[in-house]
N, C-alpha and C. Protein backbone atom coordinates (compact mmCIF):
# COMPACT_ATOMS: atom_id res chain seq x y z
N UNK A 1 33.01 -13.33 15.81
CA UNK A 1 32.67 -12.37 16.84
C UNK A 1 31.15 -12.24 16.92
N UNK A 2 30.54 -12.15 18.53
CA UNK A 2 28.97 -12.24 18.28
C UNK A 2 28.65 -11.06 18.19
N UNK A 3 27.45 -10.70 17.45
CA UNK A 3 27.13 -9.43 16.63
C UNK A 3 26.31 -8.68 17.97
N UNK A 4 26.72 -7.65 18.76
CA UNK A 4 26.05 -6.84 19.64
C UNK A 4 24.90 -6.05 19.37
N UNK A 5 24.87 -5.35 18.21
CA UNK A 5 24.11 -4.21 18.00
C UNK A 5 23.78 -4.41 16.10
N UNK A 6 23.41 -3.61 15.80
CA UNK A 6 23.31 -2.83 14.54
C UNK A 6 24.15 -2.04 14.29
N UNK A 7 24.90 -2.53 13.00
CA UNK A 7 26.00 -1.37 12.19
C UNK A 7 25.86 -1.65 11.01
N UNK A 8 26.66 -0.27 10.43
CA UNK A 8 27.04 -0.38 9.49
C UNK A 8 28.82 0.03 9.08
N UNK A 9 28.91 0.16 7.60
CA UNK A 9 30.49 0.40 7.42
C UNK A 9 30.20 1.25 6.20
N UNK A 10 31.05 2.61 6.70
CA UNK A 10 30.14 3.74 6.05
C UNK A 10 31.85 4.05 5.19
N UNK A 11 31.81 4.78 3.92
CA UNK A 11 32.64 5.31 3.28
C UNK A 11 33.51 6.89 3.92
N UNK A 12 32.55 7.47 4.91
CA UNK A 12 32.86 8.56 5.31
C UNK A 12 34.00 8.68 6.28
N UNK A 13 34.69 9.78 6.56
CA UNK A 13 35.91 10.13 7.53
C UNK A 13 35.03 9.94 8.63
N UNK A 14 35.92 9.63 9.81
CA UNK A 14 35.74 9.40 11.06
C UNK A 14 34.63 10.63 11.63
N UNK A 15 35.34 11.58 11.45
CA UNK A 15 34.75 13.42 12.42
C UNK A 15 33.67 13.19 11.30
N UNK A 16 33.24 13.24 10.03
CA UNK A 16 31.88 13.27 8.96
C UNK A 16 30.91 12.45 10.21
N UNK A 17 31.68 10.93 10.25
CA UNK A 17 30.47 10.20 10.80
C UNK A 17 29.97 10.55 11.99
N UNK A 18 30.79 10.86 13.17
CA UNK A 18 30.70 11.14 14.53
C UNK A 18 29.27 12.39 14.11
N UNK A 19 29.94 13.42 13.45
CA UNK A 19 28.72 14.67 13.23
C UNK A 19 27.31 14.25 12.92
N UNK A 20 27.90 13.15 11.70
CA UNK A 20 26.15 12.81 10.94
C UNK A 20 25.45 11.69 11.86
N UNK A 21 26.01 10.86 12.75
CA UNK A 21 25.55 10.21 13.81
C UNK A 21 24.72 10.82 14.63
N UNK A 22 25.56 12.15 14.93
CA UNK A 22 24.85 12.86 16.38
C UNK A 22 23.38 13.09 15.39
N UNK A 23 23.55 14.09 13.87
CA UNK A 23 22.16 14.16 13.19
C UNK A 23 21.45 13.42 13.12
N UNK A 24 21.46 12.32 12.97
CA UNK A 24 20.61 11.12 12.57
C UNK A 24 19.87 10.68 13.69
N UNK A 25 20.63 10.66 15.10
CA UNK A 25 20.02 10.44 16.36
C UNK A 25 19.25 11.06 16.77
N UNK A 26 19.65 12.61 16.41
CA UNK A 26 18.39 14.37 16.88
C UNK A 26 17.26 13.33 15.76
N UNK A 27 17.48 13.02 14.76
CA UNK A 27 16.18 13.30 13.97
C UNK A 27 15.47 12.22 14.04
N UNK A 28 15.53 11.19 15.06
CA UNK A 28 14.63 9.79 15.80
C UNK A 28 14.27 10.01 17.05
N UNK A 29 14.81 11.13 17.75
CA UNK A 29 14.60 11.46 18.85
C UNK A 29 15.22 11.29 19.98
N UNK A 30 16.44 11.28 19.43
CA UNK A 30 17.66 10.89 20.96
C UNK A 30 18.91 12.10 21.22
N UNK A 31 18.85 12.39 22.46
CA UNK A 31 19.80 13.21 22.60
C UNK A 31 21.07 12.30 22.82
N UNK A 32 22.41 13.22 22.96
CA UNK A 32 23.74 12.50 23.40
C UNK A 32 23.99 12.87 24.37
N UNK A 33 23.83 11.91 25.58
CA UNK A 33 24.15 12.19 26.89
C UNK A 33 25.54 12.38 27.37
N UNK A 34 26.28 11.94 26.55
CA UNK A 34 27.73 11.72 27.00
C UNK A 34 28.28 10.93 25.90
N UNK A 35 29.67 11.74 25.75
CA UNK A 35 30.86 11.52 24.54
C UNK A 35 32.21 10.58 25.14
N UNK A 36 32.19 9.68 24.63
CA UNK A 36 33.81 9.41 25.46
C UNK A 36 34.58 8.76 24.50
N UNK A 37 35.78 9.38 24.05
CA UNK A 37 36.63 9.36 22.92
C UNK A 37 37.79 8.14 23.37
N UNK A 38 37.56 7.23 24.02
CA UNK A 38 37.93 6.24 23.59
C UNK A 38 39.77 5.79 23.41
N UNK A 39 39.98 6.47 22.00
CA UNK A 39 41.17 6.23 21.82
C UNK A 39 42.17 7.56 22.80
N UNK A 40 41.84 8.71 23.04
CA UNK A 40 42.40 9.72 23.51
C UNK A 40 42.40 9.21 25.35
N UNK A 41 41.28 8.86 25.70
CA UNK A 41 41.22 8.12 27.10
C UNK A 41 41.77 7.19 27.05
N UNK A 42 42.47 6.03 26.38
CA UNK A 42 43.38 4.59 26.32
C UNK A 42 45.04 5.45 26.27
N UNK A 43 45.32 6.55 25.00
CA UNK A 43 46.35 7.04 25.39
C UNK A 43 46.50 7.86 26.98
N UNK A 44 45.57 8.49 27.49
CA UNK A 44 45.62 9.82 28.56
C UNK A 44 46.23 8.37 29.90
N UNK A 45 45.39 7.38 29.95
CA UNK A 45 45.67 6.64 31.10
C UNK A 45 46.72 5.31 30.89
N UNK A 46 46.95 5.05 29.46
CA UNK A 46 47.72 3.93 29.34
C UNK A 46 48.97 4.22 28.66
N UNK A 47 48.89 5.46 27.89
CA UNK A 47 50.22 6.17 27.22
C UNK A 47 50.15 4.72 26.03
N UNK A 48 49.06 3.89 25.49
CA UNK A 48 48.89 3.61 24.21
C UNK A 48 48.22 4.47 22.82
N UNK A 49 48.26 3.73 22.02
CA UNK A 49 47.80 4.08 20.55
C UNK A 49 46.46 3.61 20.39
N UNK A 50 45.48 3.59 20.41
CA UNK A 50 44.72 3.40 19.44
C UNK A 50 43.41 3.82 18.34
N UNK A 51 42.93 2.94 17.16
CA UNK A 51 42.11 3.92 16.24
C UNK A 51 40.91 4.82 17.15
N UNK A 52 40.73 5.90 16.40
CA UNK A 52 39.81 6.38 16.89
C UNK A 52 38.47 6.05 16.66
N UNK A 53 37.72 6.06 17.88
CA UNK A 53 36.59 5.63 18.93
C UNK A 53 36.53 5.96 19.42
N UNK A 54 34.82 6.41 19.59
CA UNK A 54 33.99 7.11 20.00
C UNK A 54 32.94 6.39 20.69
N UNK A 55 32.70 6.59 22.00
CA UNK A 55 31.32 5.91 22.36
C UNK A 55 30.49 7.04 22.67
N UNK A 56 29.18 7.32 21.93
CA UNK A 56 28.21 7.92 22.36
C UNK A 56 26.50 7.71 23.15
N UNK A 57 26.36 7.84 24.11
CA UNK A 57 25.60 7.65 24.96
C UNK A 57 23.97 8.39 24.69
N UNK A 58 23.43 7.55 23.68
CA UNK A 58 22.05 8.35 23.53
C UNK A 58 21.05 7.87 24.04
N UNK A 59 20.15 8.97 24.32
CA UNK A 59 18.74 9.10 25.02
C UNK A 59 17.66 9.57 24.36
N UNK A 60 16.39 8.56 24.29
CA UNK A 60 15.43 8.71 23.65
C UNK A 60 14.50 8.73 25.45
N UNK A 61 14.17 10.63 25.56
CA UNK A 61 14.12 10.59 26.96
C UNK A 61 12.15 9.66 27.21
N UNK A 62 11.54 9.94 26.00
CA UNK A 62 9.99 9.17 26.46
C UNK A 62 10.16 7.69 26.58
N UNK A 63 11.46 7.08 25.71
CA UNK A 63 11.45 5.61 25.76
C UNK A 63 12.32 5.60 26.71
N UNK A 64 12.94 6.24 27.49
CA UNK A 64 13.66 5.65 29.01
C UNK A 64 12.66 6.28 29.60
N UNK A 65 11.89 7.14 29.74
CA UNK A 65 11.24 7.14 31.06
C UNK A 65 9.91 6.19 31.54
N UNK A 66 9.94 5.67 29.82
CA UNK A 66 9.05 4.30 30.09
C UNK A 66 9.39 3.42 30.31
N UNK A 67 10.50 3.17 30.30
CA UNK A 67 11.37 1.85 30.15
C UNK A 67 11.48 1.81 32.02
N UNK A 68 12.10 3.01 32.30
CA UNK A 68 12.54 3.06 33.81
C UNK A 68 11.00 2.97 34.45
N UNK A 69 9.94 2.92 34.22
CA UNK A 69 8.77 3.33 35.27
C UNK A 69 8.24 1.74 35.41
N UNK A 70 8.64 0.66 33.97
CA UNK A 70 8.12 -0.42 34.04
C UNK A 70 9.01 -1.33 34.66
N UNK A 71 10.58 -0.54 35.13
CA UNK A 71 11.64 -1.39 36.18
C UNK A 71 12.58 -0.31 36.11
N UNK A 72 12.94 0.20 37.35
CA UNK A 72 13.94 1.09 37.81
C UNK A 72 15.23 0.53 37.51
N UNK A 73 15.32 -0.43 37.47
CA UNK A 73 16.84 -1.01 37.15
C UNK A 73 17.43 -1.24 35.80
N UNK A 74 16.13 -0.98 35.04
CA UNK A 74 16.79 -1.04 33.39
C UNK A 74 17.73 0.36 32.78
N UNK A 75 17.84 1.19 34.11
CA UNK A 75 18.53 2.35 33.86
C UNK A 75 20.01 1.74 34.30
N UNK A 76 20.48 0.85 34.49
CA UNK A 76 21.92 0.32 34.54
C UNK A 76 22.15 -0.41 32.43
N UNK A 77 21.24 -0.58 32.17
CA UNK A 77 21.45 -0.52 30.48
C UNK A 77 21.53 0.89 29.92
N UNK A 78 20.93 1.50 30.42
CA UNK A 78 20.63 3.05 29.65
C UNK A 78 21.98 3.96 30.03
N UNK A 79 22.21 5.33 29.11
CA UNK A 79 21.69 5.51 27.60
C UNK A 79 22.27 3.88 26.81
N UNK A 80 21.44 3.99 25.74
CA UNK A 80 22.01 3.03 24.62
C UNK A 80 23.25 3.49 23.85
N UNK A 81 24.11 2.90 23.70
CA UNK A 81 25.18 3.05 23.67
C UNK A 81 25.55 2.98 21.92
N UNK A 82 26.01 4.05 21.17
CA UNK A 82 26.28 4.16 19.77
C UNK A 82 28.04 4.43 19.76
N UNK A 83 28.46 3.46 19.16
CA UNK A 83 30.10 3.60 18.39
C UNK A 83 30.29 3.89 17.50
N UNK A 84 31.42 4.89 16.81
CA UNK A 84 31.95 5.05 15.92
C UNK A 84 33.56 4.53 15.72
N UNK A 85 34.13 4.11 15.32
CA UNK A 85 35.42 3.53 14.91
C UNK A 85 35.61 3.62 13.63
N UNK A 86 37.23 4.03 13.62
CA UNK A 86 38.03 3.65 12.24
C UNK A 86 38.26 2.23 12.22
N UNK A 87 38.05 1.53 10.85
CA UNK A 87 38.49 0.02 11.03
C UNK A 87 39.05 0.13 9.35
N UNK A 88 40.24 -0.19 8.91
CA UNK A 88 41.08 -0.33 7.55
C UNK A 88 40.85 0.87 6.74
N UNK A 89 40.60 1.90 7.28
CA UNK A 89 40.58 3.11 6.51
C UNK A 89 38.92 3.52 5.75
N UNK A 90 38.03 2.84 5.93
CA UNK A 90 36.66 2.93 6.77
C UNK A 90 35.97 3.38 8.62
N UNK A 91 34.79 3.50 8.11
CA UNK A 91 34.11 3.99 9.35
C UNK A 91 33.06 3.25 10.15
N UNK A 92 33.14 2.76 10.98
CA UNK A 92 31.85 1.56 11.46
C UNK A 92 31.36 2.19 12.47
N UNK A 93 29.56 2.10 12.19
CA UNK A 93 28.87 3.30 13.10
C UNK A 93 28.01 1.88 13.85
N UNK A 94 27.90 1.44 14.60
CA UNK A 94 26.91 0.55 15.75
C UNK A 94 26.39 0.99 17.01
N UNK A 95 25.51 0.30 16.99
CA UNK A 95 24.64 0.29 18.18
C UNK A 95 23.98 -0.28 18.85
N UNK A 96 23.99 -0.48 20.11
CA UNK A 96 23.41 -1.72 20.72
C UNK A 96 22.25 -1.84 20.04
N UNK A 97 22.01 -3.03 20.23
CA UNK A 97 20.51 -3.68 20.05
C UNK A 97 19.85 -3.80 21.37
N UNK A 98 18.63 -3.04 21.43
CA UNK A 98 17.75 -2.92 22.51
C UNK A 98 17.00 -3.75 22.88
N UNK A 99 16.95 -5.06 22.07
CA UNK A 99 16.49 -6.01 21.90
C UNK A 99 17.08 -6.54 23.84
N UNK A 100 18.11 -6.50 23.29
CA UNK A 100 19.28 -6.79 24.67
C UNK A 100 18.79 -6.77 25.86
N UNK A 101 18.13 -5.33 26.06
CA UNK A 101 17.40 -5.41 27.37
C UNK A 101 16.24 -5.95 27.71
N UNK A 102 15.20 -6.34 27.07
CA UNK A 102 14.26 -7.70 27.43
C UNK A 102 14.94 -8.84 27.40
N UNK A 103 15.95 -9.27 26.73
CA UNK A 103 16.96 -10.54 27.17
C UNK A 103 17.03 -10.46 28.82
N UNK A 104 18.00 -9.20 29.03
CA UNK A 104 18.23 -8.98 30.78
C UNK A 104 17.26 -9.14 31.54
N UNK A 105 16.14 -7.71 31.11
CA UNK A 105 14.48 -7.36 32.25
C UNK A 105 13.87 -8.78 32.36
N UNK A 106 13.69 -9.76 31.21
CA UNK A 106 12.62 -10.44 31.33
C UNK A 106 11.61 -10.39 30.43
N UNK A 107 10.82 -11.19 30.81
CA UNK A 107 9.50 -11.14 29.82
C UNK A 107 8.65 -10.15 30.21
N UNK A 108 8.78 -8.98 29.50
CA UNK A 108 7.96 -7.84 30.41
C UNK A 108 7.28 -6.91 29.08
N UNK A 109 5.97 -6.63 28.59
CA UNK A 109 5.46 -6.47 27.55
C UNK A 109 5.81 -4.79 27.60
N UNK A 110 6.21 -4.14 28.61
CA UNK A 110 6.66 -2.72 27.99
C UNK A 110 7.89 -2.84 27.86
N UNK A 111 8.75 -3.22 28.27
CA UNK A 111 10.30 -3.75 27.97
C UNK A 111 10.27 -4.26 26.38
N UNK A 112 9.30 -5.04 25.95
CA UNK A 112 9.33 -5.64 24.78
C UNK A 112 8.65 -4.40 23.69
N UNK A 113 7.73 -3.44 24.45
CA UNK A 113 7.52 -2.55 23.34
C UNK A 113 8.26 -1.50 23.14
N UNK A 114 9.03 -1.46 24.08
CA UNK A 114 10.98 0.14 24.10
C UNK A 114 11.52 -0.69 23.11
N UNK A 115 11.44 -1.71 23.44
CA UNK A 115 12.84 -1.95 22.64
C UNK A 115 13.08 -2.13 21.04
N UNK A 116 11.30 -2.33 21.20
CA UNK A 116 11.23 -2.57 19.54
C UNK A 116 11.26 -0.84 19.05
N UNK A 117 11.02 0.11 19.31
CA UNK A 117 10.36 1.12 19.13
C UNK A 117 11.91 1.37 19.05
N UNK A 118 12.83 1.61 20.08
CA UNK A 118 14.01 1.52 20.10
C UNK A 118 14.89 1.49 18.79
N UNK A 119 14.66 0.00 18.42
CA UNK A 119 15.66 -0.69 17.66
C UNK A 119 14.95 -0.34 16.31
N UNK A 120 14.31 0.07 16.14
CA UNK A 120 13.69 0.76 14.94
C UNK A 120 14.09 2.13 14.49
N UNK A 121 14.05 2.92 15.86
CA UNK A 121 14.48 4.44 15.72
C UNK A 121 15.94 4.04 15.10
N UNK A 122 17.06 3.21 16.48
CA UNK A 122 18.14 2.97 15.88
C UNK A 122 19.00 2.39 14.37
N UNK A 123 17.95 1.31 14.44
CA UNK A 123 18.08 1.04 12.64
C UNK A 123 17.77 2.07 11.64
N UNK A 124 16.87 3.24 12.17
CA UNK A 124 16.67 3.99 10.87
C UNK A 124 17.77 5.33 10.92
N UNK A 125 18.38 5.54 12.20
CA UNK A 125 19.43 6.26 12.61
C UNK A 125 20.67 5.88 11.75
N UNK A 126 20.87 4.59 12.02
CA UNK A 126 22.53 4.19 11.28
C UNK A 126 21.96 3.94 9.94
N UNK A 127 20.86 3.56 9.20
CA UNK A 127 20.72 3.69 7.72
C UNK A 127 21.23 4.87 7.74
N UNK A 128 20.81 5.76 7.92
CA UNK A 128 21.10 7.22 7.27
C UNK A 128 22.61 7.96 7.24
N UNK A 129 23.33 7.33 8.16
CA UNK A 129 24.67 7.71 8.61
C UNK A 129 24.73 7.66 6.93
């Protein structure tokens, strides 16, 4: 499977990680724009099962409003997108790699400095989970 983001595989209950996620994100500088639970939305519309997942939608609002001023359209990537999932009775916390979006934008030297700035905040976010 090709590796999307940055994770890890944390010892903690599902609801521990979801909480200490949202902390870890306040304390790099990203709010959560939006929650979407995933397994409760697959049962509500498909009347299936599955583990619980979480996608959370965070915003680091100085690195999107730089990101958006150096191309209006890099707001179809944004927020950066953080998962939580149960996987074998473990917890896997990921997150895109921001890297991702200078792949998309291009060769564009503020695109290349979000993302590093980005993927730094985010790497030091999921260490801490």
């Amino acid at each position: 499977m090709k590796e999307l983001g940055i994770s890890r595989t944390v010892d903690l209950g599902y609801d521990e990680t979801v909480e200490k996620v949202r902390a870890t994100l306040a304390n790099e500088g990203f709010g959560v724009l939006s929650e979407i639970p995933i397994h409760e939305k697959l049962k509500e519309k498909l009347g299936v099962e599955f583990r619980r997942y979480m996608i959370l939608g965070a915003c680091n609002p100085p690195l999107a409003h730089k990101a958006l001023q150096s191309n209006p359209e890099i707001g179809l990537l944004l927020p950066c997108n953080v998962v939580v999932y149960e996987n074998e009775g473990k917890t896997v916390v990921s997150a895109i790699d921001p890297d991702m979006m200078v792949t998309v934008a291009g060769d564009n030297a503020v695109m290349k400095e979000v993302a590093a700035d980005a993927r730094a905040r985010l790497e030091r976010a999921i260490a801490a989970v």
